[in-house]
PDB file of N, CA and C in Angstrom:
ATOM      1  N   UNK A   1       0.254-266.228 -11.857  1.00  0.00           N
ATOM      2  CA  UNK A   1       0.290-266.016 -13.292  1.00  0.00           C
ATOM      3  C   UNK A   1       1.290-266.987 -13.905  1.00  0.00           C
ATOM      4  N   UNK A   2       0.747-267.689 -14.751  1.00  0.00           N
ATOM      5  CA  UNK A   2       1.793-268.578 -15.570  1.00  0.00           C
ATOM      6  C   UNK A   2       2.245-268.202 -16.886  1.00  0.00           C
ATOM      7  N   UNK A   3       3.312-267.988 -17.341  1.00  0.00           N
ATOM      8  CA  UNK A   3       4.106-267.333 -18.262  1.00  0.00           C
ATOM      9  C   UNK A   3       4.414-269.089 -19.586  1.00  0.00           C
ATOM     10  N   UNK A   4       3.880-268.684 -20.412  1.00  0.00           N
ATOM     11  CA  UNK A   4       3.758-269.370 -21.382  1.00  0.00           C
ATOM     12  C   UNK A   4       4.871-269.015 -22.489  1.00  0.00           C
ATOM     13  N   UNK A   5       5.737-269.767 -23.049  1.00  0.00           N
ATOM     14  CA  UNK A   5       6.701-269.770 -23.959  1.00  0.00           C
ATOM     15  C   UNK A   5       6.151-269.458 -24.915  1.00  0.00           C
ATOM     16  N   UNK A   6       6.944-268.963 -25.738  1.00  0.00           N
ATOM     17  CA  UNK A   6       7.166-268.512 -27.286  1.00  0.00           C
ATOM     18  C   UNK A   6       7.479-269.376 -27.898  1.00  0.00           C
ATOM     19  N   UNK A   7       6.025-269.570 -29.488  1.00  0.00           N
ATOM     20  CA  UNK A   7       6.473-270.559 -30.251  1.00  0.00           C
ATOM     21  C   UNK A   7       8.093-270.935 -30.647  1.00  0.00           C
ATOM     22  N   UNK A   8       8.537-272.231 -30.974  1.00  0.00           N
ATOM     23  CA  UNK A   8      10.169-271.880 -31.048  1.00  0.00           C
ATOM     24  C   UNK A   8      10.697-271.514 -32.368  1.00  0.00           C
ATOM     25  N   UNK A   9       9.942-271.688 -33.221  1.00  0.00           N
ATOM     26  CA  UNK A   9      10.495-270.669 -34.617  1.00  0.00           C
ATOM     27  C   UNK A   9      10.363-269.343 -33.941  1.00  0.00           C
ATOM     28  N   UNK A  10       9.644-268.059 -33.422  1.00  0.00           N
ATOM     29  CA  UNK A  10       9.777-267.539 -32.918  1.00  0.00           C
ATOM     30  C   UNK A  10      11.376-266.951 -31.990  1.00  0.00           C
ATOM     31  N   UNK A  11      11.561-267.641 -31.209  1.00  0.00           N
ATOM     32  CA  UNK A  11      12.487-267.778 -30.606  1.00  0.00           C
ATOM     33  C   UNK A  11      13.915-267.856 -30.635  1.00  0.00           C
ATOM     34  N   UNK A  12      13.989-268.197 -32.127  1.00  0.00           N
ATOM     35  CA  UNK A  12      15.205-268.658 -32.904  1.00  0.00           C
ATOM     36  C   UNK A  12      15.584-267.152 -33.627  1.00  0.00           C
ATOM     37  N   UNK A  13      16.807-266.901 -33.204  1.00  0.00           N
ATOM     38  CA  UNK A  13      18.088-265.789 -34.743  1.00  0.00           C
ATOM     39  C   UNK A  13      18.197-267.141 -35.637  1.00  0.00           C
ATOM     40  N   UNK A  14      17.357-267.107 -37.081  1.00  0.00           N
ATOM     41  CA  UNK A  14      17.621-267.389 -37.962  1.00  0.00           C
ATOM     42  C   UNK A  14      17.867-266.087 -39.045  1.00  0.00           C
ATOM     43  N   UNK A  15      18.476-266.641 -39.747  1.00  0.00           N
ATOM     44  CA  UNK A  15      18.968-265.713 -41.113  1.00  0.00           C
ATOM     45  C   UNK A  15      17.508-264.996 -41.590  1.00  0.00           C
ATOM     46  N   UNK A  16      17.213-263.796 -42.073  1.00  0.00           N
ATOM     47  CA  UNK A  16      16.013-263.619 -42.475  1.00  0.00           C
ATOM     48  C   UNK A  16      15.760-264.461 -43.786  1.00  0.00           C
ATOM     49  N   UNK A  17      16.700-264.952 -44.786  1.00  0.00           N
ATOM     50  CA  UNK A  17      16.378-265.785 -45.714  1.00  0.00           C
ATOM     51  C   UNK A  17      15.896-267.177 -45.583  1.00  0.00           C
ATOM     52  N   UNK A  18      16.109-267.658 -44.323  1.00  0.00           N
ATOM     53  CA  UNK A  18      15.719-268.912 -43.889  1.00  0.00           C
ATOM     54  C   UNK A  18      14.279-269.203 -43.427  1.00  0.00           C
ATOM     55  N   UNK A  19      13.645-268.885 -44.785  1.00  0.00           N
ATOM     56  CA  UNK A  19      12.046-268.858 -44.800  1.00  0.00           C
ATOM     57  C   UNK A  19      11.550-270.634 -44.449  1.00  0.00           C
ATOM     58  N   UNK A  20      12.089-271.305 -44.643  1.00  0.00           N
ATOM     59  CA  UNK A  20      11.515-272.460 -44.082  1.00  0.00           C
ATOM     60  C   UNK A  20      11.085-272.292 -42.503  1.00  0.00           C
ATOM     61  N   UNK A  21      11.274-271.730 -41.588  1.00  0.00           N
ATOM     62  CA  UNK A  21      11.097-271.878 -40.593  1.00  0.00           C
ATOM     63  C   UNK A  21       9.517-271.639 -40.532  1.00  0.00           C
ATOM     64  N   UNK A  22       8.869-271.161 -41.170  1.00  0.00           N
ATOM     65  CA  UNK A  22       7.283-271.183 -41.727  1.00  0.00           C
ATOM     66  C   UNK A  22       6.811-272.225 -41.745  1.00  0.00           C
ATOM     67  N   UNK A  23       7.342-272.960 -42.765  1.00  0.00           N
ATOM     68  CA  UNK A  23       6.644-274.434 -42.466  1.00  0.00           C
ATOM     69  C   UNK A  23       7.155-275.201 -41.539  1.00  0.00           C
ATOM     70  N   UNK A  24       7.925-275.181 -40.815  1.00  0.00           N
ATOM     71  CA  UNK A  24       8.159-275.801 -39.438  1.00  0.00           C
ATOM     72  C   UNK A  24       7.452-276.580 -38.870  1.00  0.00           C
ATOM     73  N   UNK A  25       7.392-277.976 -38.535  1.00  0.00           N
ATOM     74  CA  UNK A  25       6.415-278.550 -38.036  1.00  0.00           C
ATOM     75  C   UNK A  25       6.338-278.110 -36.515  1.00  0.00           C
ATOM     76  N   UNK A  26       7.510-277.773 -35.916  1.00  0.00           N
ATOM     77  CA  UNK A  26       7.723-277.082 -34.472  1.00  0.00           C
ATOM     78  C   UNK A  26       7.381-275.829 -34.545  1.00  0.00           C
ATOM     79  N   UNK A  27       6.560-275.299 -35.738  1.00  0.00           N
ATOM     80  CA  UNK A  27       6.516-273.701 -35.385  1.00  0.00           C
ATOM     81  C   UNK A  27       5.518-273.110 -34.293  1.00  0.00           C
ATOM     82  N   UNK A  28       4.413-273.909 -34.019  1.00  0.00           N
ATOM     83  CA  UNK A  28       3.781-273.287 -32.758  1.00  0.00           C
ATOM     84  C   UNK A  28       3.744-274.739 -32.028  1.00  0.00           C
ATOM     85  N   UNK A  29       4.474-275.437 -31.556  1.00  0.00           N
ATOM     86  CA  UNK A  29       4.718-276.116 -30.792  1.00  0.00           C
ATOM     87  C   UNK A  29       5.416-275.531 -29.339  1.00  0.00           C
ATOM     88  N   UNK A  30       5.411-275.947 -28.895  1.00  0.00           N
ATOM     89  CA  UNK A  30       5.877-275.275 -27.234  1.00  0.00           C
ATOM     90  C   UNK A  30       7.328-275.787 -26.883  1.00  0.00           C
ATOM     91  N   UNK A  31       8.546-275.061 -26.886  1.00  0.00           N
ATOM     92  CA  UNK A  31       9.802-274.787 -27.597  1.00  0.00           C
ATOM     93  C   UNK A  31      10.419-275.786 -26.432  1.00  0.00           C
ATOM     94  N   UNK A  32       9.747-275.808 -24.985  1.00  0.00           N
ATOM     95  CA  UNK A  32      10.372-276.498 -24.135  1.00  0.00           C
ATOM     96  C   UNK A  32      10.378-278.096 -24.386  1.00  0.00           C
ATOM     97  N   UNK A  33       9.488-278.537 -25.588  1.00  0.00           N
ATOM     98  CA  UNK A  33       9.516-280.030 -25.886  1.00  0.00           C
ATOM     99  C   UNK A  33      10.942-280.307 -26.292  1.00  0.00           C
ATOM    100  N   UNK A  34      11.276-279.085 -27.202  1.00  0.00           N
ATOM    101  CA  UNK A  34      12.450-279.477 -27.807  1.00  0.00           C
ATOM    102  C   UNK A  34      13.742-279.216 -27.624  1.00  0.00           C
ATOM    103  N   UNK A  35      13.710-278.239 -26.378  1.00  0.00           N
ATOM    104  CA  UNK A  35      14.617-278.250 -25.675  1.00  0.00           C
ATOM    105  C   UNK A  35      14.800-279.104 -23.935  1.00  0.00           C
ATOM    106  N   UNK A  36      15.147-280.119 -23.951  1.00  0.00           N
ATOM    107  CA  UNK A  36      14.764-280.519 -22.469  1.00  0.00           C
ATOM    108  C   UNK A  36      16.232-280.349 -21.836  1.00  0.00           C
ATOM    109  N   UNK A  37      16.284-280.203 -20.240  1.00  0.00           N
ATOM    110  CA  UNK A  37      17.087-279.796 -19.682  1.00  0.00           C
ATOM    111  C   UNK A  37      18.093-281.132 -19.313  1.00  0.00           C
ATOM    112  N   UNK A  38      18.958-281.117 -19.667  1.00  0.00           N
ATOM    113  CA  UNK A  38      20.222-282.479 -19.734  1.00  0.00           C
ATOM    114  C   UNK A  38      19.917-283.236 -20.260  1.00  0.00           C
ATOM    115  N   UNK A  39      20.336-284.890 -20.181  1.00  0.00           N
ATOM    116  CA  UNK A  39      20.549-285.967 -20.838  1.00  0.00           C
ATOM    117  C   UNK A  39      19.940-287.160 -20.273  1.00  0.00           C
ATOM    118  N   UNK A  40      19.451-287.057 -18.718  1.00  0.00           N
ATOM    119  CA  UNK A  40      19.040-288.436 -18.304  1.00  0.00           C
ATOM    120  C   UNK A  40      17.651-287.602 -17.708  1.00  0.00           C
ATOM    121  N   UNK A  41      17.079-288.830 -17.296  1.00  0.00           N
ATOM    122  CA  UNK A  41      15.612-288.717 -16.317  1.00  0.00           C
ATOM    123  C   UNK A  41      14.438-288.857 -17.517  1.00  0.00           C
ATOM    124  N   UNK A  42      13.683-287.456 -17.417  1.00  0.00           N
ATOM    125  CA  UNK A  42      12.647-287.310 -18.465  1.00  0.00           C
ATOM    126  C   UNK A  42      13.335-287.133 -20.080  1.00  0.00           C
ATOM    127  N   UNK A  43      14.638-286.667 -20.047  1.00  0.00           N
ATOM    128  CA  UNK A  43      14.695-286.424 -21.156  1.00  0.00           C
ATOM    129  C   UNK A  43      14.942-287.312 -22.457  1.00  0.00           C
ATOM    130  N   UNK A  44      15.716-288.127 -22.149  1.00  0.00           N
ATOM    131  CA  UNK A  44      15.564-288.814 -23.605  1.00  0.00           C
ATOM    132  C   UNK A  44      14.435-288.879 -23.839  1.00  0.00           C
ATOM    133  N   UNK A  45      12.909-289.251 -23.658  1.00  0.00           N
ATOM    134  CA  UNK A  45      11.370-289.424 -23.478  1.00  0.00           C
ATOM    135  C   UNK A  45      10.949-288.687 -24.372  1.00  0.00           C
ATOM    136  N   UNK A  46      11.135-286.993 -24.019  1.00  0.00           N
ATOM    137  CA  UNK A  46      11.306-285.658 -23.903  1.00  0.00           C
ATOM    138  C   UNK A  46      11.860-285.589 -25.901  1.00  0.00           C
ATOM    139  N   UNK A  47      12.634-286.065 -25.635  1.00  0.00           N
ATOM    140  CA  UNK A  47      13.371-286.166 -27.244  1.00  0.00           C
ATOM    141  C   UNK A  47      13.092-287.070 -27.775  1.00  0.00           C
ATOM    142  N   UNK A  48      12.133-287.879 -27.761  1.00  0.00           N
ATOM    143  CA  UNK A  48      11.732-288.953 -28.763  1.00  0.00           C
ATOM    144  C   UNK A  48      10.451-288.585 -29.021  1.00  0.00           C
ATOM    145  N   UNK A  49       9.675-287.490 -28.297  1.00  0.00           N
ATOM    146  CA  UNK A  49       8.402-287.187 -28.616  1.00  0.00           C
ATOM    147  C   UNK A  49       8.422-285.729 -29.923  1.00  0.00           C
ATOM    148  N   UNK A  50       9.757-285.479 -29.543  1.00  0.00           N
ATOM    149  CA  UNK A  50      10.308-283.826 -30.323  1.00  0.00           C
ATOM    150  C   UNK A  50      10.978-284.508 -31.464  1.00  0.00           C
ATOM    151  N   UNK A  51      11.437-285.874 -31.477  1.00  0.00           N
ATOM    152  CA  UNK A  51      11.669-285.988 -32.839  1.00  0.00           C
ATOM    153  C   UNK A  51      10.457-286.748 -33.746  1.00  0.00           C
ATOM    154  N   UNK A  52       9.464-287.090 -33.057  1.00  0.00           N
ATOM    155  CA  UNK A  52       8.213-287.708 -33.654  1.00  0.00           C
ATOM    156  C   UNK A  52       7.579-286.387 -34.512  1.00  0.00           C
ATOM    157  N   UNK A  53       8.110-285.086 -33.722  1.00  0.00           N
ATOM    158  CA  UNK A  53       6.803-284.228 -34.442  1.00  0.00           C
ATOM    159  C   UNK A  53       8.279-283.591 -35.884  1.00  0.00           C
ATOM    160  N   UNK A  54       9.603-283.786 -35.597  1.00  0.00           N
ATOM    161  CA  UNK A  54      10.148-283.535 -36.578  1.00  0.00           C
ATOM    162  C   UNK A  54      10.240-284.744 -37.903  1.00  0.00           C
ATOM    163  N   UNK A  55       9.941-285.929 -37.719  1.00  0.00           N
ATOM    164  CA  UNK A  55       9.823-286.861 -38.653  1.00  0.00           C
ATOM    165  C   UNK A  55       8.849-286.671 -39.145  1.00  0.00           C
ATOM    166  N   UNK A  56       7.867-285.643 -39.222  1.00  0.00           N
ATOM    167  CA  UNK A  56       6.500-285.523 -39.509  1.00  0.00           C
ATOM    168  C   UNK A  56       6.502-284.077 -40.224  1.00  0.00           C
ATOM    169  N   UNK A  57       7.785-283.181 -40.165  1.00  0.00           N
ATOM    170  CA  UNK A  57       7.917-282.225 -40.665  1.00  0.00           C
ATOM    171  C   UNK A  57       8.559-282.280 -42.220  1.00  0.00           C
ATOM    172  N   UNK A  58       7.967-281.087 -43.278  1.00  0.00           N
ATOM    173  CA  UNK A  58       8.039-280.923 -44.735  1.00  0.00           C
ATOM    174  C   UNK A  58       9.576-280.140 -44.467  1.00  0.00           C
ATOM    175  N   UNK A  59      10.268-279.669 -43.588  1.00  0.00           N
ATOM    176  CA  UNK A  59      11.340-279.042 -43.919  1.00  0.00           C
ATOM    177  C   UNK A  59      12.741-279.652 -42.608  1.00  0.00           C
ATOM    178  N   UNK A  60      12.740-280.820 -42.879  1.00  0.00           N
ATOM    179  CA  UNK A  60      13.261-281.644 -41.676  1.00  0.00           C
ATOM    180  C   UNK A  60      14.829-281.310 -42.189  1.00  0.00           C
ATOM    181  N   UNK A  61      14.743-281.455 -43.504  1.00  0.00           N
ATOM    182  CA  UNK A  61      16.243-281.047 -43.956  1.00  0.00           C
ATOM    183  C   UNK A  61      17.033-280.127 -43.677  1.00  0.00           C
ATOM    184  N   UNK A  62      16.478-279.308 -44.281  1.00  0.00           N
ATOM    185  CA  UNK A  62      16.918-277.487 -44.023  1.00  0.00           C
ATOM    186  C   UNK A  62      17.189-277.374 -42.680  1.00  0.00           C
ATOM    187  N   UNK A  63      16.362-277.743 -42.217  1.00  0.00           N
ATOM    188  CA  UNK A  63      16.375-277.586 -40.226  1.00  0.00           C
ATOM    189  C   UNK A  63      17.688-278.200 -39.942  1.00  0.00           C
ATOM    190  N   UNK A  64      18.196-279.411 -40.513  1.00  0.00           N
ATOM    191  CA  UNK A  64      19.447-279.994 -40.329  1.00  0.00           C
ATOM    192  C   UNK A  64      20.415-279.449 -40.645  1.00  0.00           C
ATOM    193  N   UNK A  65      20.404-278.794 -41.755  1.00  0.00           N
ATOM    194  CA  UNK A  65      21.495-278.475 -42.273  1.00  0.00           C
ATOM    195  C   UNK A  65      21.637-277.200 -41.297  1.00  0.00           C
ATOM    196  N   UNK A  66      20.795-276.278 -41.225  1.00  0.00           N
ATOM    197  CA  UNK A  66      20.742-274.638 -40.508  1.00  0.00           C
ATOM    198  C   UNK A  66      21.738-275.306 -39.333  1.00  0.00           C
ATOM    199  N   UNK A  67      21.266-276.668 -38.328  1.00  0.00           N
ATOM    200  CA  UNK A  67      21.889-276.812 -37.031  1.00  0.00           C
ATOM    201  C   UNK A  67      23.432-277.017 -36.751  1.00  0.00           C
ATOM    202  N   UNK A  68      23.661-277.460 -38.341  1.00  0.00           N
ATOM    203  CA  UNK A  68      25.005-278.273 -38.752  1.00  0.00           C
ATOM    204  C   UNK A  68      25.782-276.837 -39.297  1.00  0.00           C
ATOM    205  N   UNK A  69      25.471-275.968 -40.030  1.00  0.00           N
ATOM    206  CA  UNK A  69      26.028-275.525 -40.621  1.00  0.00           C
ATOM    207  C   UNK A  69      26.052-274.362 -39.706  1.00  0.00           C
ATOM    208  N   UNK A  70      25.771-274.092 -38.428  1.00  0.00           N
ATOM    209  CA  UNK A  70      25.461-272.729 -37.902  1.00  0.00           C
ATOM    210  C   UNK A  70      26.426-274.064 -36.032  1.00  0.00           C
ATOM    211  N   UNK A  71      26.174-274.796 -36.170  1.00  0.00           N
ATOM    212  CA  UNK A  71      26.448-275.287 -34.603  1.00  0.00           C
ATOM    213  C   UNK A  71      25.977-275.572 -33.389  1.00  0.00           C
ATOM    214  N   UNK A  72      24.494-275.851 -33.818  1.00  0.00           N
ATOM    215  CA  UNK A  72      23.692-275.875 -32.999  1.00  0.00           C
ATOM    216  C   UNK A  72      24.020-276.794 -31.651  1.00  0.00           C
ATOM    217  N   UNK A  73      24.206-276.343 -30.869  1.00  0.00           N
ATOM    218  CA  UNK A  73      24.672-277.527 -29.607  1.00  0.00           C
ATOM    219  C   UNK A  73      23.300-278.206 -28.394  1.00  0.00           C
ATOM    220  N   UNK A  74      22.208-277.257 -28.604  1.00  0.00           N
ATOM    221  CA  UNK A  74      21.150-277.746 -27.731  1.00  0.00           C
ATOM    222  C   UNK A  74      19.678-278.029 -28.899  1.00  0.00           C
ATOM    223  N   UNK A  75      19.133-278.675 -28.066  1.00  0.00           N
ATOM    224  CA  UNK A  75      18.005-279.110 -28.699  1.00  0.00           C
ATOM    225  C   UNK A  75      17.718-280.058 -29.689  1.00  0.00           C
ATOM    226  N   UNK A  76      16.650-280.365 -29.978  1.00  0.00           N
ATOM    227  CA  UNK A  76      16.125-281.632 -31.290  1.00  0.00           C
ATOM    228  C   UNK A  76      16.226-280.437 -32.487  1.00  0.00           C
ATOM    229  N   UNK A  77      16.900-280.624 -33.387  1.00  0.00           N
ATOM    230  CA  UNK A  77      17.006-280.114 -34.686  1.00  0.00           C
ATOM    231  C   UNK A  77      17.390-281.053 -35.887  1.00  0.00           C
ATOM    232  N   UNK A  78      16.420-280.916 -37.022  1.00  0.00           N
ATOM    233  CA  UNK A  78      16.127-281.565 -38.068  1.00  0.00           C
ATOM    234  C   UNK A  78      16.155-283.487 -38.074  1.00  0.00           C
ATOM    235  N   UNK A  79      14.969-283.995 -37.002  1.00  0.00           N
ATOM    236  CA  UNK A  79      15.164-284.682 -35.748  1.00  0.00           C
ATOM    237  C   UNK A  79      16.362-285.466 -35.577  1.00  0.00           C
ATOM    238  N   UNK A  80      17.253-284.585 -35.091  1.00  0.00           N
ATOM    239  CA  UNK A  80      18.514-285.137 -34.586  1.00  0.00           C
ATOM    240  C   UNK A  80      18.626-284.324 -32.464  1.00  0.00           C
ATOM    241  N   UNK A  81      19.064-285.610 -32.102  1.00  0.00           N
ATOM    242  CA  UNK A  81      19.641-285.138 -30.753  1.00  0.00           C
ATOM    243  C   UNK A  81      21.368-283.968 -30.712  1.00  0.00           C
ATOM    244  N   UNK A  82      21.684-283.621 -29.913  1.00  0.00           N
ATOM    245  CA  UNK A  82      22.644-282.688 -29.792  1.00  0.00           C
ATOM    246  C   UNK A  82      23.568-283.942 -29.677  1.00  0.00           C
ATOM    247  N   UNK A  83      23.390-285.244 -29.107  1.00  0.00           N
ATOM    248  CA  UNK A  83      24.723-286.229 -29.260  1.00  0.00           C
ATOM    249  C   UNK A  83      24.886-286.641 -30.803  1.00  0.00           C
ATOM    250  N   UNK A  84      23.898-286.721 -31.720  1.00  0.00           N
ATOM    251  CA  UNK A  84      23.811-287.243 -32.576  1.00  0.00           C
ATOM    252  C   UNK A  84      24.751-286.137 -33.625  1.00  0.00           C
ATOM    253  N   UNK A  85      24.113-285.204 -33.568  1.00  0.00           N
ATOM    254  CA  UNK A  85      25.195-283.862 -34.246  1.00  0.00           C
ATOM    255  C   UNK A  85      26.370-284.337 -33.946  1.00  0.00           C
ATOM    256  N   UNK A  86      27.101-283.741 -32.118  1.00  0.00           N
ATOM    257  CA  UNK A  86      28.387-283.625 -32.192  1.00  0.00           C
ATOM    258  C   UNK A  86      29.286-285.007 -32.933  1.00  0.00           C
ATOM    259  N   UNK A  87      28.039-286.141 -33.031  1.00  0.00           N
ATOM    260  CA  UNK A  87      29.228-287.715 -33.528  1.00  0.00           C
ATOM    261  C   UNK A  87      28.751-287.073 -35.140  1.00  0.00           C
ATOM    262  N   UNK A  88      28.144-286.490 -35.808  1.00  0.00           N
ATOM    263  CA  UNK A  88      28.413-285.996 -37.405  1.00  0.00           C
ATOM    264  C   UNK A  88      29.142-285.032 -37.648  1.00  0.00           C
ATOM    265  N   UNK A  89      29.256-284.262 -36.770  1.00  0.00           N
ATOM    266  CA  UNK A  89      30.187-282.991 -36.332  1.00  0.00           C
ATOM    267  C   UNK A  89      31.890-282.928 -35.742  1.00  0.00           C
ATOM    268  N   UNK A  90      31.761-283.466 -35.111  1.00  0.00           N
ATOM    269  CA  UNK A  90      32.946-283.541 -33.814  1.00  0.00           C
ATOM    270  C   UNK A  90      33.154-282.346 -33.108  1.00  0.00           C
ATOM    271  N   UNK A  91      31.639-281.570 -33.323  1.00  0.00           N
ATOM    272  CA  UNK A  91      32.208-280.218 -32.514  1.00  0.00           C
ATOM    273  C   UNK A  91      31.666-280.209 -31.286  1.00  0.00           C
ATOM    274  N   UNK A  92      32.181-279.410 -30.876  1.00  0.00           N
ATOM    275  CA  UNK A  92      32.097-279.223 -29.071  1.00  0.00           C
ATOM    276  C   UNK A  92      31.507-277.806 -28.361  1.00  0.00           C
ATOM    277  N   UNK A  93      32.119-277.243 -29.705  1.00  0.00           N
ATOM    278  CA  UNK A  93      32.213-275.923 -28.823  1.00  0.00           C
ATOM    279  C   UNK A  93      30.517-274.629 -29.633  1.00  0.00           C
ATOM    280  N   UNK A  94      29.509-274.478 -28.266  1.00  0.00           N
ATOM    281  CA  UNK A  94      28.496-273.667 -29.169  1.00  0.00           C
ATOM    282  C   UNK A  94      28.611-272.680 -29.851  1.00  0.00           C
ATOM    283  N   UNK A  95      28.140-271.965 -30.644  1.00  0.00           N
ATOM    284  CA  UNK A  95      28.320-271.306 -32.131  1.00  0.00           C
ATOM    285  C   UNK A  95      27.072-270.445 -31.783  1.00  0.00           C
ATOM    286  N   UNK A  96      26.049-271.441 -31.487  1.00  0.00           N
ATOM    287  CA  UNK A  96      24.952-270.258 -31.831  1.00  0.00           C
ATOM    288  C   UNK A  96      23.725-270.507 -30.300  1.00  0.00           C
ATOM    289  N   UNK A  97      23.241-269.274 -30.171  1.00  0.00           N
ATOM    290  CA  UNK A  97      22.280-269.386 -29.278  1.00  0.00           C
ATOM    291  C   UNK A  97      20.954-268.981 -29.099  1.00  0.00           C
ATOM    292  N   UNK A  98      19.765-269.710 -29.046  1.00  0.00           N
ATOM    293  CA  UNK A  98      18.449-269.178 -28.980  1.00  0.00           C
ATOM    294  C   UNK A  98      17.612-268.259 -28.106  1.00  0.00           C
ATOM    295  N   UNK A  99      17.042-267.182 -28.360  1.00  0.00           N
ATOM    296  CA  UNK A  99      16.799-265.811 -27.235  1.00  0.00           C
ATOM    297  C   UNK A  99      15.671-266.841 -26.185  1.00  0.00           C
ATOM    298  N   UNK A 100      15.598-266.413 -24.992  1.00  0.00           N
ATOM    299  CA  UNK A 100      14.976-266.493 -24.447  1.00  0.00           C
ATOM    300  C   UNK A 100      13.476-265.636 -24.246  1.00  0.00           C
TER     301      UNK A 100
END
């Protein structure tokens, strides 16, 4: 039996006011694109295909700001990498975390 992920809007504690996650271009996308596991091998790849489908998204902003303003430390959000945050950020330390 193969166990199939949960869309990743789904997946996400967002604020209940944070109705953009509706139009999400990642909303039934398969959550593991946009989360890939470390920094080398498949993944940069991995994150250039997860920010293709966020450059293509109507709420790319909001998504940025939610990651920035909440601390997002993993994943492609508002298509930004998690290195790309912490050098707009300087933060280090995670804030927030997505359910499994």
């Amino acid at each position: 039996m193969t166990a199939t992920a949960a869309p990743v809007a789904s997946r996400l504690r967002v604020p209940e006011d944070s109705d953009w996650t509706q139009a999400a271009a990642c909303a039934d996308e398969d959550p593991e694109l946009f989360f890939p596991v470390g920094e080398k091998g498949t993944a940069p790849a991995q994150l250039e295909l997860a920010r293709a489908v966020c450059l293509g998204c109507p709420v790319v902003e909001p998504c940025l700001q939610f990651a920035l303003d909440v601390g997002v430390t993993d994943g492609m959000w508002g298509a930004t990498s998690p290195r790309e945050r912490r050098a707009m950020t300087g933060r280090r330390n995670p804030r927030y975390y997505y359910e499994d």
